[in-house]
C-alpha atoms as a PDB file:
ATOM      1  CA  UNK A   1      60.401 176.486  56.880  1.00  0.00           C
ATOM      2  CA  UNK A   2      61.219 173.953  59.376  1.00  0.00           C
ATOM      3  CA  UNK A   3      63.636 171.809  56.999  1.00  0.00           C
ATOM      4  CA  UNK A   4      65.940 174.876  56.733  1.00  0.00           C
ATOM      5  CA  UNK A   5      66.560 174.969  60.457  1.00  0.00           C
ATOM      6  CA  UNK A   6      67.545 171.183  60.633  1.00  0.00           C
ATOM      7  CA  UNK A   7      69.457 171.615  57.438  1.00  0.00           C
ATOM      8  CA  UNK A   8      71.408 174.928  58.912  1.00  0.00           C
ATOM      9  CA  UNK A   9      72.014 172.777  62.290  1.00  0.00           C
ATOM     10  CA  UNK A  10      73.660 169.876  60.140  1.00  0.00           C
ATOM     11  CA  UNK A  11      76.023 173.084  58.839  1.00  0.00           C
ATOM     12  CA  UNK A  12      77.955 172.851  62.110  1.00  0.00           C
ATOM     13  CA  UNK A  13      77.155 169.641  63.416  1.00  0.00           C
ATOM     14  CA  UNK A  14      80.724 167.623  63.297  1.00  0.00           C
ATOM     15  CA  UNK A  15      83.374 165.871  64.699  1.00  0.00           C
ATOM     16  CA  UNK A  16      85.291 167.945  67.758  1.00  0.00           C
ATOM     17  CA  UNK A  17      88.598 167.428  69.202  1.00  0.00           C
ATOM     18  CA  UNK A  18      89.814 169.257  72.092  1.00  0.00           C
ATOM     19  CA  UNK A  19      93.088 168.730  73.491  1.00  0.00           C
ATOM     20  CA  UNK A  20      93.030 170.280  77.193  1.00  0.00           C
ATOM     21  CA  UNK A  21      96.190 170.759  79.013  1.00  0.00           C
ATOM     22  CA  UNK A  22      95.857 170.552  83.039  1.00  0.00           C
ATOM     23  CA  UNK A  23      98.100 170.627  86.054  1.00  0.00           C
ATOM     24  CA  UNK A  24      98.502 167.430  88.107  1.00  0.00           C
ATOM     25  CA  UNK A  25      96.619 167.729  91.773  1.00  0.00           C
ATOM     26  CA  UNK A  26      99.370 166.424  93.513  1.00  0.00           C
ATOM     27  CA  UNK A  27     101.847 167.770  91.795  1.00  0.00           C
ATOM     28  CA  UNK A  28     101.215 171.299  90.213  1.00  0.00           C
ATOM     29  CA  UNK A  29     104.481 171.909  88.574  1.00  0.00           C
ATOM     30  CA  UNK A  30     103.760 169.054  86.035  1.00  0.00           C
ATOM     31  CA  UNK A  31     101.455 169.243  83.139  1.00  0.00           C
ATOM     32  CA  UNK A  32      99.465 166.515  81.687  1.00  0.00           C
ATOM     33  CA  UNK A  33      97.337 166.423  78.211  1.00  0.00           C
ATOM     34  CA  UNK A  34      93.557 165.061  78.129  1.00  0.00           C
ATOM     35  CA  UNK A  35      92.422 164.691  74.174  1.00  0.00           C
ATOM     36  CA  UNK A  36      88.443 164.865  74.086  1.00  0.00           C
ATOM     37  CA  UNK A  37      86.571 163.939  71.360  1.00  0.00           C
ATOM     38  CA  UNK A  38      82.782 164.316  70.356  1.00  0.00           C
ATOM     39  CA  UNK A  39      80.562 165.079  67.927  1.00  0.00           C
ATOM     40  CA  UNK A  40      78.888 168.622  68.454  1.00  0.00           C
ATOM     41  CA  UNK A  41      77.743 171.634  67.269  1.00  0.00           C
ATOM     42  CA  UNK A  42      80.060 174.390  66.666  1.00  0.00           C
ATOM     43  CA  UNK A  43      80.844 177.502  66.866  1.00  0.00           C
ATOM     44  CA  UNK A  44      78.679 177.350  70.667  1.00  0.00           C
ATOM     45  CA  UNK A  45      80.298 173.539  71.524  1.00  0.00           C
ATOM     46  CA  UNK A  46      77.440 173.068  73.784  1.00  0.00           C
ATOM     47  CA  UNK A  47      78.734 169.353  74.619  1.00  0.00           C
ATOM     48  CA  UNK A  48      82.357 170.225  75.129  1.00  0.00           C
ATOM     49  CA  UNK A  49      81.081 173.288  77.369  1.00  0.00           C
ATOM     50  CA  UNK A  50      79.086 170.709  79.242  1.00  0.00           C
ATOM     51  CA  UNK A  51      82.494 168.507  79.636  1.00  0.00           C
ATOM     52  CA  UNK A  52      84.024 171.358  81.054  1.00  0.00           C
ATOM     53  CA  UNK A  53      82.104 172.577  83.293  1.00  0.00           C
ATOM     54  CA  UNK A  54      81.740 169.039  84.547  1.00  0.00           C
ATOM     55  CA  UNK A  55      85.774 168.988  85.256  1.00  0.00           C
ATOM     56  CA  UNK A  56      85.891 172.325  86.709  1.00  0.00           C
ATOM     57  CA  UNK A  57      83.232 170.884  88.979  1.00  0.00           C
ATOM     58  CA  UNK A  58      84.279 167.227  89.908  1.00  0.00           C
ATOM     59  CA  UNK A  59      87.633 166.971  88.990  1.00  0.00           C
ATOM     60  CA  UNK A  60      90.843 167.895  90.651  1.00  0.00           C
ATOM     61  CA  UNK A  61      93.297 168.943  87.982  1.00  0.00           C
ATOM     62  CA  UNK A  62      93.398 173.102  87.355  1.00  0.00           C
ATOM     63  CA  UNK A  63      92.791 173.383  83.563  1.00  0.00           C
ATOM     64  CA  UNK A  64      95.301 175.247  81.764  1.00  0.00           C
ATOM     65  CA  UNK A  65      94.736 175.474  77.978  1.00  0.00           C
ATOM     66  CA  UNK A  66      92.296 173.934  75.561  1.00  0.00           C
ATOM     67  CA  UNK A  67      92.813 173.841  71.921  1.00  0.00           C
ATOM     68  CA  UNK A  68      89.729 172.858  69.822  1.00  0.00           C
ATOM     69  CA  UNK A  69      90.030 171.339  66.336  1.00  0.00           C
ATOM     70  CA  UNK A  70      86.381 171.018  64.306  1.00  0.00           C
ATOM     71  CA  UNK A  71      85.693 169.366  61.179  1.00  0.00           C
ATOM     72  CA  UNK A  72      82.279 169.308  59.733  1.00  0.00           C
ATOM     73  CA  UNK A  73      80.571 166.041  58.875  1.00  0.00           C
ATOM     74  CA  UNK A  74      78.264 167.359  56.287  1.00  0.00           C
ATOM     75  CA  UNK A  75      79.338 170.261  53.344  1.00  0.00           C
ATOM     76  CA  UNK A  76      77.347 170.870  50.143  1.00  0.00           C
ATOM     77  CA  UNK A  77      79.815 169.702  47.843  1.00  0.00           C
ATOM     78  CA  UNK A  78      80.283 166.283  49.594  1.00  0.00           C
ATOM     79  CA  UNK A  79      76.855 165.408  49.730  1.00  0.00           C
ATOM     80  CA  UNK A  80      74.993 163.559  46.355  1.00  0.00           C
ATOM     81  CA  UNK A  81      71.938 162.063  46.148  1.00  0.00           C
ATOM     82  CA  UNK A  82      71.552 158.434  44.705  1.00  0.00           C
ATOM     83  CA  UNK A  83      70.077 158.502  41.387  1.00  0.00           C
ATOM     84  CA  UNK A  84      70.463 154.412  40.580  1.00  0.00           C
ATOM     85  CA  UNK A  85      70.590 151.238  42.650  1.00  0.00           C
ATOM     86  CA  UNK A  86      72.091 148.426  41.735  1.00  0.00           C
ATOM     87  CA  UNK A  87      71.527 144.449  43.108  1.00  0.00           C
ATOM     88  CA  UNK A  88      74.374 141.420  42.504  1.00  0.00           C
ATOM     89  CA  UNK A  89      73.045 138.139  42.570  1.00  0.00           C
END
């Protein structure tokens, strides 16, 4: 069923919020915090794995600690289907 696939990938698809705590290049006694946001897929986080690897790559501050937060966009019992419409004017 090919429905059931996009319907199980809208199951994790949501809003992600990482907040990643890195040392400062120059100075590597000092912390600093870097919030992320974006809307992926958990529980792989294929975007926020792609951010990550990008700053391990390009960027200069040592990451310390990320903390993720997800919240779906999409559960059962928040979605309805519209039964009437209704025009003014």
């Amino acid at each position: 069923m090919p429905g059931l696939a996009i319907d199980r990938k809208w199951d994790a698809y949501g809003l992600t919020t990482a907040k990643i705590l890195y040392g400062m290049p120059d100075h590597p006694s000092l912390l600093q915090t870097y919030v992320w946001q974006e809307y992926d897929l958990a529980p792989q986080f294929p975007e926020l794995r792609r951010f990550l690897e990008f700053w391990q790559r390009e960027l200069e501050g040592p990451l310390r600690s990320v903390t993720v937060a997800h919240k779906r966009l999409i559960r059962a019992g928040e979605y309805r289907s519209v039964t009437q419409e209704l025009q003014l004017h």
